[in-house]
ModelCIF file with pLDDT and N, C-alpha, C, O atoms, coordinates in Angstrom:
data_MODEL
#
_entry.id   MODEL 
#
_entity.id                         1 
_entity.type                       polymer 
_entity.pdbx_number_of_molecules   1 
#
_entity_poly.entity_id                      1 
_entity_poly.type                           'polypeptide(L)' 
_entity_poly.nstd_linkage                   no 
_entity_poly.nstd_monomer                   no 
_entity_poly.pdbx_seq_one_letter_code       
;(UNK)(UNK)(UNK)(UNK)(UNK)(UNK)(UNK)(UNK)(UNK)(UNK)(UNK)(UNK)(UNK)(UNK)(UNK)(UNK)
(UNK)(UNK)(UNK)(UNK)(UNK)(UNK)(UNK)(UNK)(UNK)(UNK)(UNK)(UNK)(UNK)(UNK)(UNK)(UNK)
(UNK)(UNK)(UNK)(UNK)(UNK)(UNK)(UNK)(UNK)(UNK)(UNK)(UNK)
;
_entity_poly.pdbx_seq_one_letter_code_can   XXXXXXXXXXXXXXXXXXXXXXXXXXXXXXXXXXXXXXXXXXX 
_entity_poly.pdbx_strand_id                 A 
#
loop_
_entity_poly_seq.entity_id 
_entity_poly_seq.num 
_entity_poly_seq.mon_id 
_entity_poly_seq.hetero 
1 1  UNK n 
1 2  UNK n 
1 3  UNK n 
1 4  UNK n 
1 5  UNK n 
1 6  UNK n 
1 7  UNK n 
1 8  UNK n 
1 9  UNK n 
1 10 UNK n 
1 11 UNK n 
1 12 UNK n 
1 13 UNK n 
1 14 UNK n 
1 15 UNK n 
1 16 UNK n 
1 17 UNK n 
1 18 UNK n 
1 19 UNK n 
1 20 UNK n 
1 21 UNK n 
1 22 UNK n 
1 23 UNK n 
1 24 UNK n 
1 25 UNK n 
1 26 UNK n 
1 27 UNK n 
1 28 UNK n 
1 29 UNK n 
1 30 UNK n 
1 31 UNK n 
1 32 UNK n 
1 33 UNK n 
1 34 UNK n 
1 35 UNK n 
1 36 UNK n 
1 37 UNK n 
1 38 UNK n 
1 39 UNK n 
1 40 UNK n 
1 41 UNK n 
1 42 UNK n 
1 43 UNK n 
#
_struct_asym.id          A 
_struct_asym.entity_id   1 
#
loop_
_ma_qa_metric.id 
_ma_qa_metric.mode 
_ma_qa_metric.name 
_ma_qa_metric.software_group_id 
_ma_qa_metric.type 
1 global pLDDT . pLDDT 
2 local  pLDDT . pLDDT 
#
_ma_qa_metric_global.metric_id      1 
_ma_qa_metric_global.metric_value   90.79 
_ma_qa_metric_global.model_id       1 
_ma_qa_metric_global.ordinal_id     1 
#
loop_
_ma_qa_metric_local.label_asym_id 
_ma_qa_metric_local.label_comp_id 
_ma_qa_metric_local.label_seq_id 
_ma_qa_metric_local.metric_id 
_ma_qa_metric_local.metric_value 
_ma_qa_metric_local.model_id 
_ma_qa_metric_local.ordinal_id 
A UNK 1  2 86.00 1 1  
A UNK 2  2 82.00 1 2  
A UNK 3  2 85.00 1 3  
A UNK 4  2 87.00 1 4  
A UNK 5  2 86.00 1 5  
A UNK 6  2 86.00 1 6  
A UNK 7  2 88.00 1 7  
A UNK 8  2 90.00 1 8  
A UNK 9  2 93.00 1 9  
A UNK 10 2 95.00 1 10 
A UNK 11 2 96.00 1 11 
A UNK 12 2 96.00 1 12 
A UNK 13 2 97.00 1 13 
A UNK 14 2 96.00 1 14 
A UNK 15 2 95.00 1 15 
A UNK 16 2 94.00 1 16 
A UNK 17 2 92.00 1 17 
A UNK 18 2 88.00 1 18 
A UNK 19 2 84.00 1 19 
A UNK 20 2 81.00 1 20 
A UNK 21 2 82.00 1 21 
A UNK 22 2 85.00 1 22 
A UNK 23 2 86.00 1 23 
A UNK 24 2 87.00 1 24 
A UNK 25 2 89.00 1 25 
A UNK 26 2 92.00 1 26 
A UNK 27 2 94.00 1 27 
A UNK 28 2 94.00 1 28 
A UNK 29 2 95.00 1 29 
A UNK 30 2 96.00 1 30 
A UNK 31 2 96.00 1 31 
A UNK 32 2 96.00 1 32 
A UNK 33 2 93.00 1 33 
A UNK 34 2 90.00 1 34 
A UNK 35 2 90.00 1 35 
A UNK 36 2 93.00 1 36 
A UNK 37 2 93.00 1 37 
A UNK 38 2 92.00 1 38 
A UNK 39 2 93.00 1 39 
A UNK 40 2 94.00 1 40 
A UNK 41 2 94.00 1 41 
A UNK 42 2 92.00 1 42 
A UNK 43 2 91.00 1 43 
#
loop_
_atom_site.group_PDB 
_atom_site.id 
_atom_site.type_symbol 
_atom_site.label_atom_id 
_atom_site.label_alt_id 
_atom_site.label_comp_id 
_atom_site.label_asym_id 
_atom_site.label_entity_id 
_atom_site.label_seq_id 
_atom_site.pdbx_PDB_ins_code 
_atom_site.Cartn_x 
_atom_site.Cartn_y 
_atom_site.Cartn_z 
_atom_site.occupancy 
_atom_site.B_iso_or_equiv 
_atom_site.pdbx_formal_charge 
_atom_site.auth_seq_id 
_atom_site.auth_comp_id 
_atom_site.auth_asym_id 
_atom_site.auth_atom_id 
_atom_site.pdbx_PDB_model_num 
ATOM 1   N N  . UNK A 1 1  ? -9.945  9.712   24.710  1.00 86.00 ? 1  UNK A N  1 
ATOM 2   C CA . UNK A 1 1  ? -11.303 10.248  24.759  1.00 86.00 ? 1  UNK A CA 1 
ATOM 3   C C  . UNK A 1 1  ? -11.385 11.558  23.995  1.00 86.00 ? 1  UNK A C  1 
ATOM 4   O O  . UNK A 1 1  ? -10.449 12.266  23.623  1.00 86.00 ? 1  UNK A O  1 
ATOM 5   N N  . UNK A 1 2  ? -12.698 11.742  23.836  1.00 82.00 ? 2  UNK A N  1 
ATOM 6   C CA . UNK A 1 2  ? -13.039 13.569  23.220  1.00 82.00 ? 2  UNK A CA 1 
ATOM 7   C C  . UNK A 1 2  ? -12.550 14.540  23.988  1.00 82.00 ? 2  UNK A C  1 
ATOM 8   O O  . UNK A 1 2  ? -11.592 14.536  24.761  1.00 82.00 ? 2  UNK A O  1 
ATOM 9   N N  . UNK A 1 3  ? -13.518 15.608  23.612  1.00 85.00 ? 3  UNK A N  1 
ATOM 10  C CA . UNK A 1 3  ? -13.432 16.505  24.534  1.00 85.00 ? 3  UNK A CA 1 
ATOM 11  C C  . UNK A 1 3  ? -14.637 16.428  25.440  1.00 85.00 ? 3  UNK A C  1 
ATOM 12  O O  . UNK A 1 3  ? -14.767 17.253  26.345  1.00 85.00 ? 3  UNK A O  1 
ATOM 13  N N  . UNK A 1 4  ? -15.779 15.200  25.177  1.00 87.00 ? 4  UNK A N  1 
ATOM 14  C CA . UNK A 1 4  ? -16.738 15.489  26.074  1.00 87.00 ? 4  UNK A CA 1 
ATOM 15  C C  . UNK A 1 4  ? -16.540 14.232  26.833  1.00 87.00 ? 4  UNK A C  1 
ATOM 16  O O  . UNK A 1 4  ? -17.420 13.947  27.645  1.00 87.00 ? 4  UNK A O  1 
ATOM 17  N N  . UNK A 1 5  ? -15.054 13.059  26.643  1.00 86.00 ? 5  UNK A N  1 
ATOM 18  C CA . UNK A 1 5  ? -14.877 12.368  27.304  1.00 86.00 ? 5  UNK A CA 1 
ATOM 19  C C  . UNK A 1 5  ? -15.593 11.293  27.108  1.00 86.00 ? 5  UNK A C  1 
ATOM 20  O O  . UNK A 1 5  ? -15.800 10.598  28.103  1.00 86.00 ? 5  UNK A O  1 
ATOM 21  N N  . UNK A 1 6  ? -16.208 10.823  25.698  1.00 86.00 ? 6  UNK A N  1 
ATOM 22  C CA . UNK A 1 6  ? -16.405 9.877   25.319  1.00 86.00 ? 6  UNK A CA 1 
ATOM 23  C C  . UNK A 1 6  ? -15.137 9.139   24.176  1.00 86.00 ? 6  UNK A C  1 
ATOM 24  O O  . UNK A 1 6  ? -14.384 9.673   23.361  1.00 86.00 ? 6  UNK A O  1 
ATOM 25  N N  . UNK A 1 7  ? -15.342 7.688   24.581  1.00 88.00 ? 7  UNK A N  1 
ATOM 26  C CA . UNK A 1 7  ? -13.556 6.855   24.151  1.00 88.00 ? 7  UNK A CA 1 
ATOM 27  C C  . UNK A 1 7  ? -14.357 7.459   22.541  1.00 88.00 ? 7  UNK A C  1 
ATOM 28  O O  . UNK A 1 7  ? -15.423 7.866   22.078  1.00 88.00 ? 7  UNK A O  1 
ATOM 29  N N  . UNK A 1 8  ? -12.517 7.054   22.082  1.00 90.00 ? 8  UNK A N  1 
ATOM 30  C CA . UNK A 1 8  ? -12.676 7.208   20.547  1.00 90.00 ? 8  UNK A CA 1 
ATOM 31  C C  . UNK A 1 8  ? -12.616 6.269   20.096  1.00 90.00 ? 8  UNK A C  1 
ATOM 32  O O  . UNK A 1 8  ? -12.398 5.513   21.043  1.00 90.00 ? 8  UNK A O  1 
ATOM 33  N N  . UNK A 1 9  ? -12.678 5.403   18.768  1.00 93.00 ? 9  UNK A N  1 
ATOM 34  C CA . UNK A 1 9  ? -13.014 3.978   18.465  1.00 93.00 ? 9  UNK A CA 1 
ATOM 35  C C  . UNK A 1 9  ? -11.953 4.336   16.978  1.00 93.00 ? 9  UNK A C  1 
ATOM 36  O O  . UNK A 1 9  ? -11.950 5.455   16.466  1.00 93.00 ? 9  UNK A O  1 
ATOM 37  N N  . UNK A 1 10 ? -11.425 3.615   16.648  1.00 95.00 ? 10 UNK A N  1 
ATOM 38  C CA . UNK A 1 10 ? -10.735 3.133   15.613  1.00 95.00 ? 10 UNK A CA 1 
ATOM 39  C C  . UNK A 1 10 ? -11.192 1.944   14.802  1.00 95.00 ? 10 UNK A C  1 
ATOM 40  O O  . UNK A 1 10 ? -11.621 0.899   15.291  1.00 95.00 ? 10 UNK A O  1 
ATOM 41  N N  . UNK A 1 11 ? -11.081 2.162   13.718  1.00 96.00 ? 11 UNK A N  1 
ATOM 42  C CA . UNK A 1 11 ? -11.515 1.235   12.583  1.00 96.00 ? 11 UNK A CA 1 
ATOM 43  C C  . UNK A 1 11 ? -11.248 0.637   11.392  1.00 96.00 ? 11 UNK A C  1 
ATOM 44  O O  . UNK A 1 11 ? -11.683 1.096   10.336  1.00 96.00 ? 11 UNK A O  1 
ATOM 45  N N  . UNK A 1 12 ? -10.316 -0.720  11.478  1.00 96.00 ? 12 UNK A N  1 
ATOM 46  C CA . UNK A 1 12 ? -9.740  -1.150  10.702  1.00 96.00 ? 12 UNK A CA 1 
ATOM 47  C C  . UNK A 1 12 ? -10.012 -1.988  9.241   1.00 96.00 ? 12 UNK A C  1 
ATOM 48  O O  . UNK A 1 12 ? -10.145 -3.203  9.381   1.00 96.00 ? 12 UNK A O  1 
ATOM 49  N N  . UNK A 1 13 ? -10.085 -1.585  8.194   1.00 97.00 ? 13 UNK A N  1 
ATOM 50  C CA . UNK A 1 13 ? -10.793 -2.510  6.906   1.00 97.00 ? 13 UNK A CA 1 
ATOM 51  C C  . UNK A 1 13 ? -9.835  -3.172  6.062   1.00 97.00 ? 13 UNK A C  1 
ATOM 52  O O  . UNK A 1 13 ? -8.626  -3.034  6.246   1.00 97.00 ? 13 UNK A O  1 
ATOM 53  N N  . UNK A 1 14 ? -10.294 -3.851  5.186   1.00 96.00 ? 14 UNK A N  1 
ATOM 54  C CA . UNK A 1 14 ? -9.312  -4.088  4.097   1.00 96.00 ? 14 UNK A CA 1 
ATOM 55  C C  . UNK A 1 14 ? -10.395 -4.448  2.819   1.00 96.00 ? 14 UNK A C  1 
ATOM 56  O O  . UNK A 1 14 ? -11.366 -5.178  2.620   1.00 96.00 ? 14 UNK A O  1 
ATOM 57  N N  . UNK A 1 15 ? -9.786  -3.705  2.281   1.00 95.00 ? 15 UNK A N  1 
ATOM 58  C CA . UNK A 1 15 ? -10.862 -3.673  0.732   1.00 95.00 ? 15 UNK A CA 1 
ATOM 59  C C  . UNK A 1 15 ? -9.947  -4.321  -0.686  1.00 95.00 ? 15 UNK A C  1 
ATOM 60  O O  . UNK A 1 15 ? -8.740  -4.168  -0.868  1.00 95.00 ? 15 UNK A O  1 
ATOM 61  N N  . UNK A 1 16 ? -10.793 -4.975  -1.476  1.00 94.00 ? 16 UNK A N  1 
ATOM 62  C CA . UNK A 1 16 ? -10.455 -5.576  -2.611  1.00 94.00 ? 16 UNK A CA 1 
ATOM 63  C C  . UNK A 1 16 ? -10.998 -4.437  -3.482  1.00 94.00 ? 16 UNK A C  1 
ATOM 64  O O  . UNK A 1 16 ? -12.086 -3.865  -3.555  1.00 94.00 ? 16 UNK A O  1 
ATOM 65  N N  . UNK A 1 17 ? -9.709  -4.317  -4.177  1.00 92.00 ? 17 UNK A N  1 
ATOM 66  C CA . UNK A 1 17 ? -10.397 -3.667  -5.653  1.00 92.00 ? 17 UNK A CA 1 
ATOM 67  C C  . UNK A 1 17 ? -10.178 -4.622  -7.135  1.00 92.00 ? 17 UNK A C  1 
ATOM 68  O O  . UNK A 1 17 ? -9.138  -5.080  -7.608  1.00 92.00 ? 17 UNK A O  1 
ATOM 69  N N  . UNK A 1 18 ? -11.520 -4.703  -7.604  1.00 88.00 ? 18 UNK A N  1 
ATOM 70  C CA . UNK A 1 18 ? -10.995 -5.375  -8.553  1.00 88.00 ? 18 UNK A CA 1 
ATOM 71  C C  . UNK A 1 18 ? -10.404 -4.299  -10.072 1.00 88.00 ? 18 UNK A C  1 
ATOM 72  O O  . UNK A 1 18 ? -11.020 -3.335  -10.526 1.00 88.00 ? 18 UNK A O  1 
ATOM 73  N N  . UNK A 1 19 ? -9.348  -4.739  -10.479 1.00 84.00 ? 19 UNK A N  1 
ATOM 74  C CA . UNK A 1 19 ? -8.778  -3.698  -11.620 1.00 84.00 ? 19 UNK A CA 1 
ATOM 75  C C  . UNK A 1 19 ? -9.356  -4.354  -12.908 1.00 84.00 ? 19 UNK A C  1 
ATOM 76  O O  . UNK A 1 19 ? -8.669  -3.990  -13.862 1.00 84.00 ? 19 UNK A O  1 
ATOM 77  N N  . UNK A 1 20 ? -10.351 -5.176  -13.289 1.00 81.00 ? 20 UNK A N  1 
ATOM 78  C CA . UNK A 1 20 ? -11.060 -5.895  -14.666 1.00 81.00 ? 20 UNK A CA 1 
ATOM 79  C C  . UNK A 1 20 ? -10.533 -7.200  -14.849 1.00 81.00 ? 20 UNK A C  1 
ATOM 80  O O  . UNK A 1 20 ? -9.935  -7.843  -13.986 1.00 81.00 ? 20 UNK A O  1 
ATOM 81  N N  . UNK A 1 21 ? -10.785 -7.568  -16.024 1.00 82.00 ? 21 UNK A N  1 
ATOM 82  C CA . UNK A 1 21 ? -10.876 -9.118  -15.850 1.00 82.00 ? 21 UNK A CA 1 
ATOM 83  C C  . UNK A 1 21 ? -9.781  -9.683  -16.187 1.00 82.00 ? 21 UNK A C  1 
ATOM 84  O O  . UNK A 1 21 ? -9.723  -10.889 -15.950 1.00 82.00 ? 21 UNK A O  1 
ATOM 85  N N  . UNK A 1 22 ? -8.390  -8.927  -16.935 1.00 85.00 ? 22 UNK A N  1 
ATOM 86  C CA . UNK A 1 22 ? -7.148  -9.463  -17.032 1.00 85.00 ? 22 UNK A CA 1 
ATOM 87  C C  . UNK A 1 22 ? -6.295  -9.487  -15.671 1.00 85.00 ? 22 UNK A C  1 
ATOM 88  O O  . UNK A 1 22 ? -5.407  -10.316 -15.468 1.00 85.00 ? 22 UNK A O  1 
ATOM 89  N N  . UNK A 1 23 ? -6.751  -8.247  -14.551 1.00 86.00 ? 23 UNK A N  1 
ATOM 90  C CA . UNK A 1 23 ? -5.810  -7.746  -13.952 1.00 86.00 ? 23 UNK A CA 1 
ATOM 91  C C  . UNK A 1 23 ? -6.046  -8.412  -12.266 1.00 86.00 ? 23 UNK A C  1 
ATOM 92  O O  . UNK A 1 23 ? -7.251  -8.432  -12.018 1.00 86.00 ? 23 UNK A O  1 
ATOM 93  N N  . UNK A 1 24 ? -5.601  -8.688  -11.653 1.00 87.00 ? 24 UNK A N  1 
ATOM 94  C CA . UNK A 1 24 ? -5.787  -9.270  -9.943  1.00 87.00 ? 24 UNK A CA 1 
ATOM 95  C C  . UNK A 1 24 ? -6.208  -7.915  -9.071  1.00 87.00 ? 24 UNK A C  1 
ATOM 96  O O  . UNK A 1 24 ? -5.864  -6.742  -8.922  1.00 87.00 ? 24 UNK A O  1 
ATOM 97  N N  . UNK A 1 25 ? -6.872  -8.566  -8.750  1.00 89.00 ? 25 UNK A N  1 
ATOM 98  C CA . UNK A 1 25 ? -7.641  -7.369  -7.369  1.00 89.00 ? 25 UNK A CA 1 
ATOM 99  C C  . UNK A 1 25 ? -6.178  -6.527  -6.564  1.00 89.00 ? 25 UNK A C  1 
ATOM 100 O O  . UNK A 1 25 ? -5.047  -6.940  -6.308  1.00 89.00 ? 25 UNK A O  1 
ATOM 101 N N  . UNK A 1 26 ? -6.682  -5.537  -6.401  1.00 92.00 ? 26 UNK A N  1 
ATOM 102 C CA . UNK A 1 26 ? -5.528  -5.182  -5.453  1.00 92.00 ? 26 UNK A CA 1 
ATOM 103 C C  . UNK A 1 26 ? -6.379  -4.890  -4.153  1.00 92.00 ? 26 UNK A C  1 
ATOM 104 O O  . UNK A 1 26 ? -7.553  -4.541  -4.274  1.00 92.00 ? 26 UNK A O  1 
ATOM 105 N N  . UNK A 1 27 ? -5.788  -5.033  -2.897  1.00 94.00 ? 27 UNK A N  1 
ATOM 106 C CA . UNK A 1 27 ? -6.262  -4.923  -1.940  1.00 94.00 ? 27 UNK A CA 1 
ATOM 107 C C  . UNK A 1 27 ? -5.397  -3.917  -0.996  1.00 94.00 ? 27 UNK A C  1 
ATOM 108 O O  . UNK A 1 27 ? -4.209  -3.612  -1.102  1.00 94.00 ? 27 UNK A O  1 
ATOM 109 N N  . UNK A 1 28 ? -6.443  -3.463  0.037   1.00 94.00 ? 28 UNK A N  1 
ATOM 110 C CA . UNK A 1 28 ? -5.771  -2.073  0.778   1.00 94.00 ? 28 UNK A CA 1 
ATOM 111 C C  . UNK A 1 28 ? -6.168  -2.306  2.226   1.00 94.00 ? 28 UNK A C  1 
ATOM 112 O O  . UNK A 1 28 ? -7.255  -2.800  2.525   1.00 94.00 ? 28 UNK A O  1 
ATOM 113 N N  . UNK A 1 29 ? -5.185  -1.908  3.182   1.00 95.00 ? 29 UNK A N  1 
ATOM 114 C CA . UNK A 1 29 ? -5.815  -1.707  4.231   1.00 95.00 ? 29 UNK A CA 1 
ATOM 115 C C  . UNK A 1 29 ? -6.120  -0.322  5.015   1.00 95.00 ? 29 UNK A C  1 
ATOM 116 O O  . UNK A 1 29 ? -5.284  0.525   5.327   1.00 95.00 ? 29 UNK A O  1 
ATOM 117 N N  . UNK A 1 30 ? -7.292  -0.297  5.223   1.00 96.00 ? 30 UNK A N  1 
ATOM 118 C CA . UNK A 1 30 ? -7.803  1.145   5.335   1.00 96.00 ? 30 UNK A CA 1 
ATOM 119 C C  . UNK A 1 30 ? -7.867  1.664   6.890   1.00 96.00 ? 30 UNK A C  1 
ATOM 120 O O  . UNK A 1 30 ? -7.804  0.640   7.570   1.00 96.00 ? 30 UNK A O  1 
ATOM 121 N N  . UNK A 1 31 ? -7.937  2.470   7.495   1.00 96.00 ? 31 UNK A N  1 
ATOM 122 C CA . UNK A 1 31 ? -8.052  2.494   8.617   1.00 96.00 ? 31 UNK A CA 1 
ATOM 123 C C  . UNK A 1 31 ? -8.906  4.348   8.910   1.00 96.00 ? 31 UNK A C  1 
ATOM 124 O O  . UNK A 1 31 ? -8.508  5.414   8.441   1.00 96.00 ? 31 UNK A O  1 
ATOM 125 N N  . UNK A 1 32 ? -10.348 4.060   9.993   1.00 96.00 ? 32 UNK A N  1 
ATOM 126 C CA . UNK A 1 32 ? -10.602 5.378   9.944   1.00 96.00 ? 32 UNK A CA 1 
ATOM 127 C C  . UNK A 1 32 ? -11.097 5.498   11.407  1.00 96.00 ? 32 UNK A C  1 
ATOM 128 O O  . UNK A 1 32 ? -11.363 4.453   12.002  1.00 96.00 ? 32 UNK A O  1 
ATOM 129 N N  . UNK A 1 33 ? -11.264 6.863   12.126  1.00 93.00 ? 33 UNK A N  1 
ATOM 130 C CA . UNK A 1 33 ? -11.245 7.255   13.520  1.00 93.00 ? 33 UNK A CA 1 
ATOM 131 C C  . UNK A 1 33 ? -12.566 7.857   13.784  1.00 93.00 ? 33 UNK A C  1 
ATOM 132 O O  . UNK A 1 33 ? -13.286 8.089   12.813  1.00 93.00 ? 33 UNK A O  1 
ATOM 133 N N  . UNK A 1 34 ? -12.985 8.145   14.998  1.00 90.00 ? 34 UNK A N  1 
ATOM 134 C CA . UNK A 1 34 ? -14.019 8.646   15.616  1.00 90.00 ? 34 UNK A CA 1 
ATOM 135 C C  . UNK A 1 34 ? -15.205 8.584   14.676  1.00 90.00 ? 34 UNK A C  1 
ATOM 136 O O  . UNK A 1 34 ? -15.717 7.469   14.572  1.00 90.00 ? 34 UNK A O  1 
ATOM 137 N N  . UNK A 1 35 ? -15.662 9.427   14.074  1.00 90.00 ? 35 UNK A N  1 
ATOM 138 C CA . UNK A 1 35 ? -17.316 8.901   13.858  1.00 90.00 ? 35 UNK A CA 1 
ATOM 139 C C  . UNK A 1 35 ? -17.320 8.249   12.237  1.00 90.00 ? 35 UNK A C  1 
ATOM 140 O O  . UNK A 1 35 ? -18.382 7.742   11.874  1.00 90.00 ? 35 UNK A O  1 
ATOM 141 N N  . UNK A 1 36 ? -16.720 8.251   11.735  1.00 93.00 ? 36 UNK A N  1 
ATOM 142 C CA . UNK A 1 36 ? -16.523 7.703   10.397  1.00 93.00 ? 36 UNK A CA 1 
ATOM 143 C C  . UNK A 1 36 ? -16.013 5.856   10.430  1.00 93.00 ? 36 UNK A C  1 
ATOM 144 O O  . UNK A 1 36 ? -16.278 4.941   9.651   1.00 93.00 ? 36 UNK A O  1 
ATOM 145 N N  . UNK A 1 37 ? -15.148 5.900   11.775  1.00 93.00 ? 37 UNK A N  1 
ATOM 146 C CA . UNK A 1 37 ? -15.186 4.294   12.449  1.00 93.00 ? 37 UNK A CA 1 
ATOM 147 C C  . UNK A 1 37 ? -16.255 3.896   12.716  1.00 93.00 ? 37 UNK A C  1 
ATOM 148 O O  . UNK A 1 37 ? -16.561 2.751   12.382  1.00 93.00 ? 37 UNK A O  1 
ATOM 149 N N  . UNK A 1 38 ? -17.117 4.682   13.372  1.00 92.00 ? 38 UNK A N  1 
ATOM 150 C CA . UNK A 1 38 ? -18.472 4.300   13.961  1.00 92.00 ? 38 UNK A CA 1 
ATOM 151 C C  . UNK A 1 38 ? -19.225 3.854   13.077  1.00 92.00 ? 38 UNK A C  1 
ATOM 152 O O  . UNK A 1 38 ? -19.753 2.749   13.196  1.00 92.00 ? 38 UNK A O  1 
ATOM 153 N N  . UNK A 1 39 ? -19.425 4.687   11.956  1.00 93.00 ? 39 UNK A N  1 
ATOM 154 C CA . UNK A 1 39 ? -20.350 4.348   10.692  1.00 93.00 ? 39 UNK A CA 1 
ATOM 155 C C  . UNK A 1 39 ? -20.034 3.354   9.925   1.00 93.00 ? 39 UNK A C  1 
ATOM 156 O O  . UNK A 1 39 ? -20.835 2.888   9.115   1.00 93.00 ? 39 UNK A O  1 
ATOM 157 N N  . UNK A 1 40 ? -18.599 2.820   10.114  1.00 94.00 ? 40 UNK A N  1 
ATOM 158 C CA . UNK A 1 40 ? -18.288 1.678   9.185   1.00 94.00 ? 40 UNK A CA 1 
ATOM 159 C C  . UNK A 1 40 ? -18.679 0.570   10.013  1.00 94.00 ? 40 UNK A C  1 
ATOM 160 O O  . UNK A 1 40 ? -19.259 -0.435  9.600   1.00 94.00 ? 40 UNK A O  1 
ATOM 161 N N  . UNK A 1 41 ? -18.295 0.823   11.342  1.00 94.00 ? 41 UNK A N  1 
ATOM 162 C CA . UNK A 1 41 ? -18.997 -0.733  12.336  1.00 94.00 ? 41 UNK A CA 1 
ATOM 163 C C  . UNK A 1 41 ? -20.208 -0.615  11.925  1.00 94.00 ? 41 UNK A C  1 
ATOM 164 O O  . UNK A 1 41 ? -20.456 -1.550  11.163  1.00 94.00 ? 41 UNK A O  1 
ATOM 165 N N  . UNK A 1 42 ? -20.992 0.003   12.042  1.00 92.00 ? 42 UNK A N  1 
ATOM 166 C CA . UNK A 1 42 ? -22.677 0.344   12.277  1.00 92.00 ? 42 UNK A CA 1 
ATOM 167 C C  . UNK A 1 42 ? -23.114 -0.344  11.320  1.00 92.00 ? 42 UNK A C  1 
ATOM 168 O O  . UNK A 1 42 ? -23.890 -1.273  11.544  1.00 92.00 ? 42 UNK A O  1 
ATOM 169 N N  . UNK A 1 43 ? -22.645 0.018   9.857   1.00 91.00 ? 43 UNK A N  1 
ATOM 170 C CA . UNK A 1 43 ? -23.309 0.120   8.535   1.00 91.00 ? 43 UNK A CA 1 
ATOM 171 C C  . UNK A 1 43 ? -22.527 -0.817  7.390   1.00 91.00 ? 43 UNK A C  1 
ATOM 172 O O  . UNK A 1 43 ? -22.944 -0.853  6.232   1.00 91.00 ? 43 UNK A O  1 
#
């Protein structure tokens, strides 16, 4: 939890990048915490 004792939420992605049209996507797995998790569920 915070400090005002609300849980914290974690947020797991995985993103394709494409590198152009000779090259294969590379892909990542991203991971982000408290309100920046929130905004990726949300949005």
């Amino acid at each position: 939890t915070d400090k005002n004792g609300n849980p914290l939420y974690v947020c797991n992605i995985s993103v394709a990048v494409n590198k152009g049209k000779n090259n294969p996507a590379e892909f990542y797995n991203l991971t982000a915490f408290g309100d920046s998790a929130d905004f990726i569920h949300k949005y």
